[in-house]
C-alpha atoms as a PDB file:
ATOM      1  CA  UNK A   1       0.000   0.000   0.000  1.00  0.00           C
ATOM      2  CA  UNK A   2       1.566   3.523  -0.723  1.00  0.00           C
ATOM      3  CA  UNK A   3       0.740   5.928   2.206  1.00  0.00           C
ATOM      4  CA  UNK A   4       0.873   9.443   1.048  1.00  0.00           C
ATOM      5  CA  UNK A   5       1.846  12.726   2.590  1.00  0.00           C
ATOM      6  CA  UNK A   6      -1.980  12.404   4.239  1.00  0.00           C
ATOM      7  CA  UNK A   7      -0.296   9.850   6.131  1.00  0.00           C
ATOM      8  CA  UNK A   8       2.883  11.234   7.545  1.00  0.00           C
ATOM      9  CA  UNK A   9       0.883  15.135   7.918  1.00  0.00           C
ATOM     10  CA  UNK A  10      -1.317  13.123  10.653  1.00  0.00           C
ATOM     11  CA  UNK A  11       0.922  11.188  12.651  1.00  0.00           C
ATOM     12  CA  UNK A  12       3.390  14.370  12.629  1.00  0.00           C
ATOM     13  CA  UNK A  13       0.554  16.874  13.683  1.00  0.00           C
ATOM     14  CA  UNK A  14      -0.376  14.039  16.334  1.00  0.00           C
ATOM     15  CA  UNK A  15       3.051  13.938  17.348  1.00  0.00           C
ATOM     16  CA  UNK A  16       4.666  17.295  17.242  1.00  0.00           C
ATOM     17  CA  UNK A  17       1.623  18.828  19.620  1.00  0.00           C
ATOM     18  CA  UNK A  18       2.499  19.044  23.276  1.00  0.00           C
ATOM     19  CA  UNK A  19      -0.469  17.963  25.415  1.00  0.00           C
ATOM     20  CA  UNK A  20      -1.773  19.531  28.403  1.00  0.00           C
ATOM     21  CA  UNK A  21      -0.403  18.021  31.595  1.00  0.00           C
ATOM     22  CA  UNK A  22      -3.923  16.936  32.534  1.00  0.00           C
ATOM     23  CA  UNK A  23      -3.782  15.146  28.827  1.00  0.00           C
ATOM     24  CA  UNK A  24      -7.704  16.910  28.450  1.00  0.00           C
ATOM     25  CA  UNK A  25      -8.033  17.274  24.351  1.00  0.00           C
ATOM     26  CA  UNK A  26     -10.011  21.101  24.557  1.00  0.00           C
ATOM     27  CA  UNK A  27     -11.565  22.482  21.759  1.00  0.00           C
ATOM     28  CA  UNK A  28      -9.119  21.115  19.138  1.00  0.00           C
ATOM     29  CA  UNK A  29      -9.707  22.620  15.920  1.00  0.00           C
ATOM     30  CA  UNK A  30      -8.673  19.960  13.307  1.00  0.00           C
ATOM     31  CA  UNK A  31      -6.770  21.302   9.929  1.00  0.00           C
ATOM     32  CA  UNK A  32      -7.683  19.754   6.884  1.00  0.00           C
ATOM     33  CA  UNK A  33      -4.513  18.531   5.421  1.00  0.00           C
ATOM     34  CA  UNK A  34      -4.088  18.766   1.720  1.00  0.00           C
ATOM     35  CA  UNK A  35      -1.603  17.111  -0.820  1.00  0.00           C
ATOM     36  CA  UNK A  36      -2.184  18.293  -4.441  1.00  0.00           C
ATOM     37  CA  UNK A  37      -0.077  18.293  -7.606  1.00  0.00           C
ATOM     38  CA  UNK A  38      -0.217  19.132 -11.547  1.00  0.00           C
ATOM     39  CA  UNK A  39       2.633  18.054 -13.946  1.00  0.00           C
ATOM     40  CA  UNK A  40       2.747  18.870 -17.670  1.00  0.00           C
ATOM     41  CA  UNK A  41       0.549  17.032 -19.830  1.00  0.00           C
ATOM     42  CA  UNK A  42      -1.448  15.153 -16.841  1.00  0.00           C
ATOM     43  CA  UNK A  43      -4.704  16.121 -14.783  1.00  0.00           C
ATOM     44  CA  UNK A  44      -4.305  17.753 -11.605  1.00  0.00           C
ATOM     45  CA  UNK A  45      -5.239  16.266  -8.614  1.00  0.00           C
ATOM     46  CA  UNK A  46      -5.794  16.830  -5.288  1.00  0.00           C
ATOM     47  CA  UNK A  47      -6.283  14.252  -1.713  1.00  0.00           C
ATOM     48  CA  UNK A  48      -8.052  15.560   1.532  1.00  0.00           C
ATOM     49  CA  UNK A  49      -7.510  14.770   5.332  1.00  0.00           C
ATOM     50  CA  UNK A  50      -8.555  15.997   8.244  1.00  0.00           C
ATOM     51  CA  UNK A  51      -5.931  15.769  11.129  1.00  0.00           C
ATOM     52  CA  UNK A  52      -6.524  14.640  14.632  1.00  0.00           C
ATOM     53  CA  UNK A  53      -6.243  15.317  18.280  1.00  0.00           C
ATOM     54  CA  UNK A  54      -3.442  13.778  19.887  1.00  0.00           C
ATOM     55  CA  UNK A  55      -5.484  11.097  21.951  1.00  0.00           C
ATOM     56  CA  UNK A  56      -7.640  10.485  19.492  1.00  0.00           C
ATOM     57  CA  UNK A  57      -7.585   6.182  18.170  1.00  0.00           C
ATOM     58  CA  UNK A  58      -4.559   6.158  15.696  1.00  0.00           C
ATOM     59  CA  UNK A  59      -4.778   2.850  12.935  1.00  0.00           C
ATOM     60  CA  UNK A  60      -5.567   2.389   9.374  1.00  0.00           C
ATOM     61  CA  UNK A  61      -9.534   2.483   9.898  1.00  0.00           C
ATOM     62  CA  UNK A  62      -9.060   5.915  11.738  1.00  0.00           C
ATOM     63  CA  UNK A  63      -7.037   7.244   8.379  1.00  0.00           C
ATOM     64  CA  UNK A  64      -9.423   6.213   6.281  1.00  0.00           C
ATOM     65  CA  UNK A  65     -12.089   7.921   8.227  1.00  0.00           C
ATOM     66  CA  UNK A  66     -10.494  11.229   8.021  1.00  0.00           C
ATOM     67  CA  UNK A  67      -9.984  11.522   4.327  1.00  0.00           C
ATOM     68  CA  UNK A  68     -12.133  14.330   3.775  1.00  0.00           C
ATOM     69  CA  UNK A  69     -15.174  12.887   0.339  1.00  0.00           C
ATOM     70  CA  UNK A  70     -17.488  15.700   0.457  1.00  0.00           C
ATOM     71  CA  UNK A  71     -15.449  19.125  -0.581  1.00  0.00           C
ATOM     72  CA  UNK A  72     -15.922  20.991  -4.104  1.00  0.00           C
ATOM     73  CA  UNK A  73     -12.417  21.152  -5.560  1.00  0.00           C
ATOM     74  CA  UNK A  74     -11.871  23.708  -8.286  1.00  0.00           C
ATOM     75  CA  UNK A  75      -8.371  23.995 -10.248  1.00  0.00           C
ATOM     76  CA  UNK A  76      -8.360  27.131 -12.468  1.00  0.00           C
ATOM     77  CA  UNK A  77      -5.514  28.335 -14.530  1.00  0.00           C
ATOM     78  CA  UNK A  78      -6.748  31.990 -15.092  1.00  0.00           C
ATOM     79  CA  UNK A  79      -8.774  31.678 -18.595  1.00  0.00           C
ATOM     80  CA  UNK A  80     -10.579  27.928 -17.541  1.00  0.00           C
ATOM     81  CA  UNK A  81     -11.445  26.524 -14.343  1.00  0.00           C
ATOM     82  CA  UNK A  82     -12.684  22.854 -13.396  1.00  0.00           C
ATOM     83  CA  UNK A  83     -14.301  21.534 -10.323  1.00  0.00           C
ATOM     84  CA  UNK A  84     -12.495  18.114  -9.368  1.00  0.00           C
ATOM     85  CA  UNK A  85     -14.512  14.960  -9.496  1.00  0.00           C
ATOM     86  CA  UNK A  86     -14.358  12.751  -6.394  1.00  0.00           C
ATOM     87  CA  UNK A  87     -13.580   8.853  -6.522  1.00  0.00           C
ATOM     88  CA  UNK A  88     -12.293   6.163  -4.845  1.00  0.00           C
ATOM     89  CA  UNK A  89      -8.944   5.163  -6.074  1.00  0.00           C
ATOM     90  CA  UNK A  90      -7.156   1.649  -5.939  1.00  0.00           C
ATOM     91  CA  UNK A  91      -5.792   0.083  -2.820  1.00  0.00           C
ATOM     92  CA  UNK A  92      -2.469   1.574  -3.893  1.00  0.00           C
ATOM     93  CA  UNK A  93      -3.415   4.879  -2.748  1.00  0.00           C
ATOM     94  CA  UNK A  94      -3.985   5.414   0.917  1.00  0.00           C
ATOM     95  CA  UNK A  95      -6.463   7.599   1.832  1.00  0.00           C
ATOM     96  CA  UNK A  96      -8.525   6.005  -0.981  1.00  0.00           C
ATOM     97  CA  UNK A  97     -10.204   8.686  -2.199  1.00  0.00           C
ATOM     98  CA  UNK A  98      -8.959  11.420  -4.323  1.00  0.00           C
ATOM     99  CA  UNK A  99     -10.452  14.262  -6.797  1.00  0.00           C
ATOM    100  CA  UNK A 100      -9.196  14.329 -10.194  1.00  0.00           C
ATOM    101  CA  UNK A 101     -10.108  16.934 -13.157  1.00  0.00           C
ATOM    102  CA  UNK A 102     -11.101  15.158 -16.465  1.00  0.00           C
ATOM    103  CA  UNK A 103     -10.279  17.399 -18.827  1.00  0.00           C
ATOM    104  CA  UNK A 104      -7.519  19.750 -17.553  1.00  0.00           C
ATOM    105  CA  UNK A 105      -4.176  19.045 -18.323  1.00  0.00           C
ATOM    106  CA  UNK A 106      -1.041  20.853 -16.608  1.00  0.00           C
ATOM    107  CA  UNK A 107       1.423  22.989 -19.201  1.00  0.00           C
ATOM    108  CA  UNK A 108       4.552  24.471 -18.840  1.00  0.00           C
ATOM    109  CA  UNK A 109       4.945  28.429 -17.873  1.00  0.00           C
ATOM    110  CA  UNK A 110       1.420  28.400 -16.361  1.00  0.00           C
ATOM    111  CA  UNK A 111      -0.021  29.057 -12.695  1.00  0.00           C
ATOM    112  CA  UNK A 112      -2.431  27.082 -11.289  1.00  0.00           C
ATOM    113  CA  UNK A 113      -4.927  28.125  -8.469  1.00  0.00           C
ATOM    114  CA  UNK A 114      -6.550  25.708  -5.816  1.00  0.00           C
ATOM    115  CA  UNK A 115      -9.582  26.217  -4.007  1.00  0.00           C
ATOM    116  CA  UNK A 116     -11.041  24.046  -1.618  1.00  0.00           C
ATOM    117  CA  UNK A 117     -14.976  24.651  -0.087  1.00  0.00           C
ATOM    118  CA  UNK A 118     -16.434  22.454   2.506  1.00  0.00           C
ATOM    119  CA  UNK A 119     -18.695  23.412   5.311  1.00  0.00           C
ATOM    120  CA  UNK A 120     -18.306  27.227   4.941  1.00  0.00           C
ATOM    121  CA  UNK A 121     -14.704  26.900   5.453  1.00  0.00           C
ATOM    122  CA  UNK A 122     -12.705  28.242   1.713  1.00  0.00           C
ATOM    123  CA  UNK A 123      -8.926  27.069   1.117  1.00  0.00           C
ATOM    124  CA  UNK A 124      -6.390  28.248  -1.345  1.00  0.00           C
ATOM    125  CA  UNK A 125      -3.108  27.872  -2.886  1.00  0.00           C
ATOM    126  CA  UNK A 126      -1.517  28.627  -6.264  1.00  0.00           C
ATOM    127  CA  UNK A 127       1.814  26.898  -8.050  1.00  0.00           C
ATOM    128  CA  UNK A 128       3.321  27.130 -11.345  1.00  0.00           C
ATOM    129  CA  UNK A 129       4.764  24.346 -13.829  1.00  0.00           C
ATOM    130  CA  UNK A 130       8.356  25.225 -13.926  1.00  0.00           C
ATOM    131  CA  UNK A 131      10.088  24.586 -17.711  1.00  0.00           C
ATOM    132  CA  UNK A 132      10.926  20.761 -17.494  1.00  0.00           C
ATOM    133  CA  UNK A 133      14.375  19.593 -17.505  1.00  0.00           C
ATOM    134  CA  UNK A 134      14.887  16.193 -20.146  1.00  0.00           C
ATOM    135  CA  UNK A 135      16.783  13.333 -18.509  1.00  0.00           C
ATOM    136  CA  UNK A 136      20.072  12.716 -20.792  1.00  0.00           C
ATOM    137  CA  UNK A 137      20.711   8.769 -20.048  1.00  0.00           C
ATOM    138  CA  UNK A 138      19.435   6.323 -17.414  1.00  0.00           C
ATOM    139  CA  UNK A 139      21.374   3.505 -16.908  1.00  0.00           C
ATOM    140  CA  UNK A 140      22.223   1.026 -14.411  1.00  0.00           C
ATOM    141  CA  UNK A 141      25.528  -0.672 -12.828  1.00  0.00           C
ATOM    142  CA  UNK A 142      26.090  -4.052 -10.840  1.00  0.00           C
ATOM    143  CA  UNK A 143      26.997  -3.669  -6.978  1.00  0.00           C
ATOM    144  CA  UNK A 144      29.623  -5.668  -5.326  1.00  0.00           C
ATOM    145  CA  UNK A 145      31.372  -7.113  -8.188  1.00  0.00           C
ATOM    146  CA  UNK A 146      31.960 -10.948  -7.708  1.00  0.00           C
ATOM    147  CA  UNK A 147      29.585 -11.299  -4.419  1.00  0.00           C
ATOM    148  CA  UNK A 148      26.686 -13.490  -3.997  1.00  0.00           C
ATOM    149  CA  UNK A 149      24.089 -10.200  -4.599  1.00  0.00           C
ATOM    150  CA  UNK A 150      25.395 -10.014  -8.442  1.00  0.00           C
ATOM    151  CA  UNK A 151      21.700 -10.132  -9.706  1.00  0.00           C
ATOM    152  CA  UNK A 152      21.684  -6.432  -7.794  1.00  0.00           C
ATOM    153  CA  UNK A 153      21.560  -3.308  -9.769  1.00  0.00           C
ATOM    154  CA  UNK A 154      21.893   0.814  -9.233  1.00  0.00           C
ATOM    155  CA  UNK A 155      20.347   3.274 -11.721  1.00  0.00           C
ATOM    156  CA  UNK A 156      21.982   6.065 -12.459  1.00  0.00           C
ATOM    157  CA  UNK A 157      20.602   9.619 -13.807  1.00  0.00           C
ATOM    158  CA  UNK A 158      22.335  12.202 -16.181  1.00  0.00           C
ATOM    159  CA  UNK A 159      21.255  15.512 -16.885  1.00  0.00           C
ATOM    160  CA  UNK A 160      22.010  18.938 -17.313  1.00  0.00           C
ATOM    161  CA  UNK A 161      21.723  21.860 -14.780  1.00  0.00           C
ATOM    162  CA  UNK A 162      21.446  25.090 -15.209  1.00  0.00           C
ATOM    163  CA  UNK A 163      21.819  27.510 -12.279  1.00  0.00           C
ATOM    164  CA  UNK A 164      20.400  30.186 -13.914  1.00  0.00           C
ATOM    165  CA  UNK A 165      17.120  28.625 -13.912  1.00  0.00           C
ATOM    166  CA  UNK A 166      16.416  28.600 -10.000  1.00  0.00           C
ATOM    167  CA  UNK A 167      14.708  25.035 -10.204  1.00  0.00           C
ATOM    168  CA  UNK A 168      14.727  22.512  -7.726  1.00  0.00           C
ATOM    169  CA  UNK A 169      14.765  18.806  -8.707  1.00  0.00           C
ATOM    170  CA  UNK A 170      12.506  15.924  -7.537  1.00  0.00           C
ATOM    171  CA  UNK A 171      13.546  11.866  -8.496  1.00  0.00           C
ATOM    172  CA  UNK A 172      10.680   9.048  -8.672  1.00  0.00           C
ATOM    173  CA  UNK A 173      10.570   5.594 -10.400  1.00  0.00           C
ATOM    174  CA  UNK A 174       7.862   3.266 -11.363  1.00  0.00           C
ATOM    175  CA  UNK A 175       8.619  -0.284 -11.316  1.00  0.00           C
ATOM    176  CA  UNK A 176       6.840  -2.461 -14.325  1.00  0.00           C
ATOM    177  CA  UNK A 177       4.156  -5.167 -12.811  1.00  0.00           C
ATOM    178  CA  UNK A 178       5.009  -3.864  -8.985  1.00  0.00           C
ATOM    179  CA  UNK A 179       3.910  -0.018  -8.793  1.00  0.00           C
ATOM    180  CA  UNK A 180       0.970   1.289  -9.953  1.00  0.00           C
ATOM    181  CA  UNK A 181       2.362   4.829  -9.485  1.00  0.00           C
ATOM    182  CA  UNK A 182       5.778   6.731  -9.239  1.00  0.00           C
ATOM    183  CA  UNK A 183       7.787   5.979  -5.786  1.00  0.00           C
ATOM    184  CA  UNK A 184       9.340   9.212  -4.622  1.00  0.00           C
ATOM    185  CA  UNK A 185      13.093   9.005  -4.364  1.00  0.00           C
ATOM    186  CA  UNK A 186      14.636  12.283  -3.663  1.00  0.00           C
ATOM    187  CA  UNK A 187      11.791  14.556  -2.590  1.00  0.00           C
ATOM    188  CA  UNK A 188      13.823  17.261  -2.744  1.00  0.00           C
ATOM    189  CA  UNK A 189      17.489  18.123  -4.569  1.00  0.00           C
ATOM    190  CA  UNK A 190      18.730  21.466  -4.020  1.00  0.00           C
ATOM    191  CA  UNK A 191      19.917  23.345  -7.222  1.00  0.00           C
ATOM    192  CA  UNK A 192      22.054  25.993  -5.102  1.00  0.00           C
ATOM    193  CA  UNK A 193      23.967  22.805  -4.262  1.00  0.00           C
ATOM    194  CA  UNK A 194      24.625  21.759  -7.696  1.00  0.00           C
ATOM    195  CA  UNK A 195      27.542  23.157 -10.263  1.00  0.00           C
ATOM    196  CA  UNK A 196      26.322  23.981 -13.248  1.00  0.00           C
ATOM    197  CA  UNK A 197      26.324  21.357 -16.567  1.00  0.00           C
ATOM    198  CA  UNK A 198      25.618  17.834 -16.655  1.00  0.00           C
ATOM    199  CA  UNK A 199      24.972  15.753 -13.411  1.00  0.00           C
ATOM    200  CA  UNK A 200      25.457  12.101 -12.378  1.00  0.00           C
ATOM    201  CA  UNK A 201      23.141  10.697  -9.692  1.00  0.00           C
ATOM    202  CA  UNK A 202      23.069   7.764  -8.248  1.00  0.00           C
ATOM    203  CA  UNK A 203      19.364   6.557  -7.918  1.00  0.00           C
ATOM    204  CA  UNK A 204      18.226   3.803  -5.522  1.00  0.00           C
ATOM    205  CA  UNK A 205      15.019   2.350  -5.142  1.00  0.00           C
ATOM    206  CA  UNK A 206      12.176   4.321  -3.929  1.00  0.00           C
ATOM    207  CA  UNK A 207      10.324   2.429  -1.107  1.00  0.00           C
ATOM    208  CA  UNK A 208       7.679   3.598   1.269  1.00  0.00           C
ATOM    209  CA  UNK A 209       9.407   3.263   4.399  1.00  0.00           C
ATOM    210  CA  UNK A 210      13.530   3.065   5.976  1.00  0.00           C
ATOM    211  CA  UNK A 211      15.051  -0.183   5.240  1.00  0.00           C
ATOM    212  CA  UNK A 212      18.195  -2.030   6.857  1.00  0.00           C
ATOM    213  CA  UNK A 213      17.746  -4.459   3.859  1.00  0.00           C
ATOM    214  CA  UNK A 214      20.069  -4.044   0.981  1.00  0.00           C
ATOM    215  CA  UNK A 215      17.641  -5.819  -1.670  1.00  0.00           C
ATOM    216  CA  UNK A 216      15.224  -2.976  -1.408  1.00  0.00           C
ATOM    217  CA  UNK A 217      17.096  -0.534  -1.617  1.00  0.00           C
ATOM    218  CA  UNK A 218      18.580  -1.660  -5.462  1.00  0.00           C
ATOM    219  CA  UNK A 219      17.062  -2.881  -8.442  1.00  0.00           C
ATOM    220  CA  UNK A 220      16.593  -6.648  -9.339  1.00  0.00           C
ATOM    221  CA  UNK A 221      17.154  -7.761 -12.946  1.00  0.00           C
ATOM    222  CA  UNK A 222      15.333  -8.432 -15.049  1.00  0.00           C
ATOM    223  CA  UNK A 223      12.799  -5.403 -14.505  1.00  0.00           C
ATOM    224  CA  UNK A 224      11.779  -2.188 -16.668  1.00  0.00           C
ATOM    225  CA  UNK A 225      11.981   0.824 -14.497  1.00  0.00           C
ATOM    226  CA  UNK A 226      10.148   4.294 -15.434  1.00  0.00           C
ATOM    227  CA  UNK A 227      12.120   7.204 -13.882  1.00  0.00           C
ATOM    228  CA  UNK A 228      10.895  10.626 -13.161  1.00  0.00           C
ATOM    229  CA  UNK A 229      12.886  13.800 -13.129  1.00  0.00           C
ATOM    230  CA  UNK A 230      10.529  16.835 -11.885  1.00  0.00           C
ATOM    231  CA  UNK A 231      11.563  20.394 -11.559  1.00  0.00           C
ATOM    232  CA  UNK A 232      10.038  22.436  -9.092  1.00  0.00           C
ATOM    233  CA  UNK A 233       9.548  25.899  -7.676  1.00  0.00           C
ATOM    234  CA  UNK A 234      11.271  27.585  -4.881  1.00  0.00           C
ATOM    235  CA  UNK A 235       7.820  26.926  -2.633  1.00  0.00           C
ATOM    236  CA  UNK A 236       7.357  23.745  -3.150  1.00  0.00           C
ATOM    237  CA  UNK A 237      10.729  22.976  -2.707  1.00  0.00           C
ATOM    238  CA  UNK A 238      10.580  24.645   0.969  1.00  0.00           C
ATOM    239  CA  UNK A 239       8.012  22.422   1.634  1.00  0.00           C
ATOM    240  CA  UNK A 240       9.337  19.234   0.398  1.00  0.00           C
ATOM    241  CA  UNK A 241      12.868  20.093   2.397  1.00  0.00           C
ATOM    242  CA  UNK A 242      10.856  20.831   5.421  1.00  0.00           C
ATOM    243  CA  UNK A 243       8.312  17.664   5.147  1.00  0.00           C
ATOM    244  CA  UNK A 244      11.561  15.439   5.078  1.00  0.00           C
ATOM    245  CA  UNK A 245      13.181  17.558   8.045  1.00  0.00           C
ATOM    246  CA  UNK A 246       9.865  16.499  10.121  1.00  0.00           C
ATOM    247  CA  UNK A 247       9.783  13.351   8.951  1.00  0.00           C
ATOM    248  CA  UNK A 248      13.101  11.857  10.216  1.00  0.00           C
ATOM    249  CA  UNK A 249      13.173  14.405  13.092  1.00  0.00           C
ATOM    250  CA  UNK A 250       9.437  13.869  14.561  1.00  0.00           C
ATOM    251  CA  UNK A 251       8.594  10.339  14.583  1.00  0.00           C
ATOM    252  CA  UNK A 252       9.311  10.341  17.793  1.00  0.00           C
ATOM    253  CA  UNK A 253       6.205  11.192  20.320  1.00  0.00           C
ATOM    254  CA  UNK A 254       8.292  11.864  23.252  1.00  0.00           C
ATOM    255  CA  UNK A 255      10.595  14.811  20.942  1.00  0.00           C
ATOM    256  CA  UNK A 256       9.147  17.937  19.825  1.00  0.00           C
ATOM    257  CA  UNK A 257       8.893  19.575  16.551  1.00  0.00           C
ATOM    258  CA  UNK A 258      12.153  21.878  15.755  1.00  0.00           C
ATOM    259  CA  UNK A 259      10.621  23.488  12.572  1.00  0.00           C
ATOM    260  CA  UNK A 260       7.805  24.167  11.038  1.00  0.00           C
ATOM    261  CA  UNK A 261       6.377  23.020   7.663  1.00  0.00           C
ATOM    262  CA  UNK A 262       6.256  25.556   4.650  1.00  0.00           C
ATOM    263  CA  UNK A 263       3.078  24.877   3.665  1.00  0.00           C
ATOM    264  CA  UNK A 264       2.021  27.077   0.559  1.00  0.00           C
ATOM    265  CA  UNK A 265      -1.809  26.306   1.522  1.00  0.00           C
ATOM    266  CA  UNK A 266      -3.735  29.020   3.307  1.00  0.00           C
ATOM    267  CA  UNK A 267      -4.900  27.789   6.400  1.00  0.00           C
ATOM    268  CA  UNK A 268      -7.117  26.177   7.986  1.00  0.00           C
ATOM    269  CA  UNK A 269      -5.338  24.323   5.634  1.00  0.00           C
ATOM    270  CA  UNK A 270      -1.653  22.691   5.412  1.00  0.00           C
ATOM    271  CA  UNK A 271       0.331  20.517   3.018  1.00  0.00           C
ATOM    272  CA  UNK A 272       1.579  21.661  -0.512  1.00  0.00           C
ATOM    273  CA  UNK A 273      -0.707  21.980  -4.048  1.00  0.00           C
ATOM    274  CA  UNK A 274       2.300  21.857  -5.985  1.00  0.00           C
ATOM    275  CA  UNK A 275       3.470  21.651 -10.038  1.00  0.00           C
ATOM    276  CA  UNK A 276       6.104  20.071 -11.375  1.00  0.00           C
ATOM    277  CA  UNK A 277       7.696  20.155 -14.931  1.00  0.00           C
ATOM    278  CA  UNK A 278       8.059  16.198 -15.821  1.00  0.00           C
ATOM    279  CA  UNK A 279      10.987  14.272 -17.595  1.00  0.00           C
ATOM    280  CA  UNK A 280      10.217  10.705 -18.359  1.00  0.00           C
ATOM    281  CA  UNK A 281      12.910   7.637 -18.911  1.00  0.00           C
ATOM    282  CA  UNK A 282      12.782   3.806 -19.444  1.00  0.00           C
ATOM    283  CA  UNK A 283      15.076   1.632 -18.779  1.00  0.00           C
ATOM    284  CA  UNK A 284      15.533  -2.541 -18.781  1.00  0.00           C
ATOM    285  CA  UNK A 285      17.701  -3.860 -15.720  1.00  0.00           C
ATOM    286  CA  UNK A 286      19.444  -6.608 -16.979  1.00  0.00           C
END
């Protein structure tokens, strides 16, 4: 099952609160948690959670019963709008339910604008597709030469950077007959970091949780492998460096939050409605 950012957003808001001595839950105003996105040539959409006090029953029922089915979603791009349609998705998303548009597709240079109605209570955000960076060559390379894991391999990303550009980078794959969407990688790489021409990443497997085990975290041959190289804004790229700061810092119930997330969604709201200029790549492990 992939868990989304629905996922982590609750059990860091449920975490990351400090509780009154007494542990009494008083008048807790739940946020509605939002993770949206629109790439170049693909619909937008958009998944809804509310978040929950910190006593409150935490398991996968609970989740499920906070994903928020009954809001009017509308994406608009300044000349068209659309109002999402709601549906259940397949078990591979979590939250099941999700609102996609049907006949809106993201481009290049544009801004997109998020609004989010339920129960009186109105929600926005806005993000643009930044230009799209192509991915030069994906291959892959055997790990521990000789040993008894031989059948192991890394994929490895080339493109080229230009500084100049202010883009931040994002890495997913898509594994052919396992995932039925992209597996985030990197969530965020930062372009200040980079020089400028043609980079070589390493890219291990994208996996939906921290692994001691070496087999998930490479490739096993034979398999086709879709990679994903999406450039970003400056926002959304505070609020993917901040969601991964929270996320290996605040797992912990008995620490407390250091930072804060840069959510670009006006609040009650929090999470990110983000765009992303997409790169696509196949390539057979063998």
């Amino acid at each position: 099952m992939k868990q989304t950012i629905l996922t982590l957003l609750t059990l860091l808001l449920l975490v990351g609160c400090s509780p009154s001595l007494d542990f009494e839950q008083e008048d807790y105003q739940p946020k509605i948690i939002v993770e949206g996105w629109i790439e170049n040539g693909q619909h937008p959409m958009v998944l809804l959670s509310f978040s929950g006090p910190f006593f409150d029953p935490l398991d996968s029922l609970a989740l499920v019963n906070r994903s928020l089915r009954w809001a009017r979603v509308t994406v608009s791009d300044g000349t068209h709008s659309e109002i999402l349609t709601g549906r259940y998705n397949s078990l591979d998303y979590f939250p099941y339910f999700s609102y996609r548009a049907d006949t809106m597709r993201g481009e290049v240079g544009k801004k997109y604008t998020l609004k989010i109605e339920f129960n009186g209570t109105v929600i926005t955000s806005e993000t643009t597709i930044p230009a799209l960076v192509p991915l030069k060559r994906v291959y892959c390379s055997g790990i521990d030469k000789d040993s008894a894991e031989n059948s192991l391999r890394q994929l490895n990303v080339v493109f080229d950077h230009v500084s100049a550009k202010n883009i931040n980078y994002r890495l997913s794959t898509k594994i052919s007959g396992v995932n039925d969407r992209y597996i985030t990688v990197l969530n965020n790489i930062d372009a200040s970091y980079l020089p400028e021409g043609t980079i070589h990443l390493p890219l291990l497997k994208g996996i939906d949780r921290l692994s001691r085990d070496r087999v998930e975290l490479y490739y096993l041959r034979p398999q086709t492998v879709f990679v994903k190289l999406s450039t970003m804004d400056s926002i959304t790229a505070r609020f993917w460096k901040s969601f991964t700061n929270e996320s290996l810092g605040d797992m912990n119930m008995f620490t407390g939050s250091a930072t804060t997330l840069k959510s670009n969604v006006s609040p009650p709201g929090i999470g990110i409605w983000g765009g992303y200029g997409t790169s696509i790549e196949q390539v057979m492990i063998y």
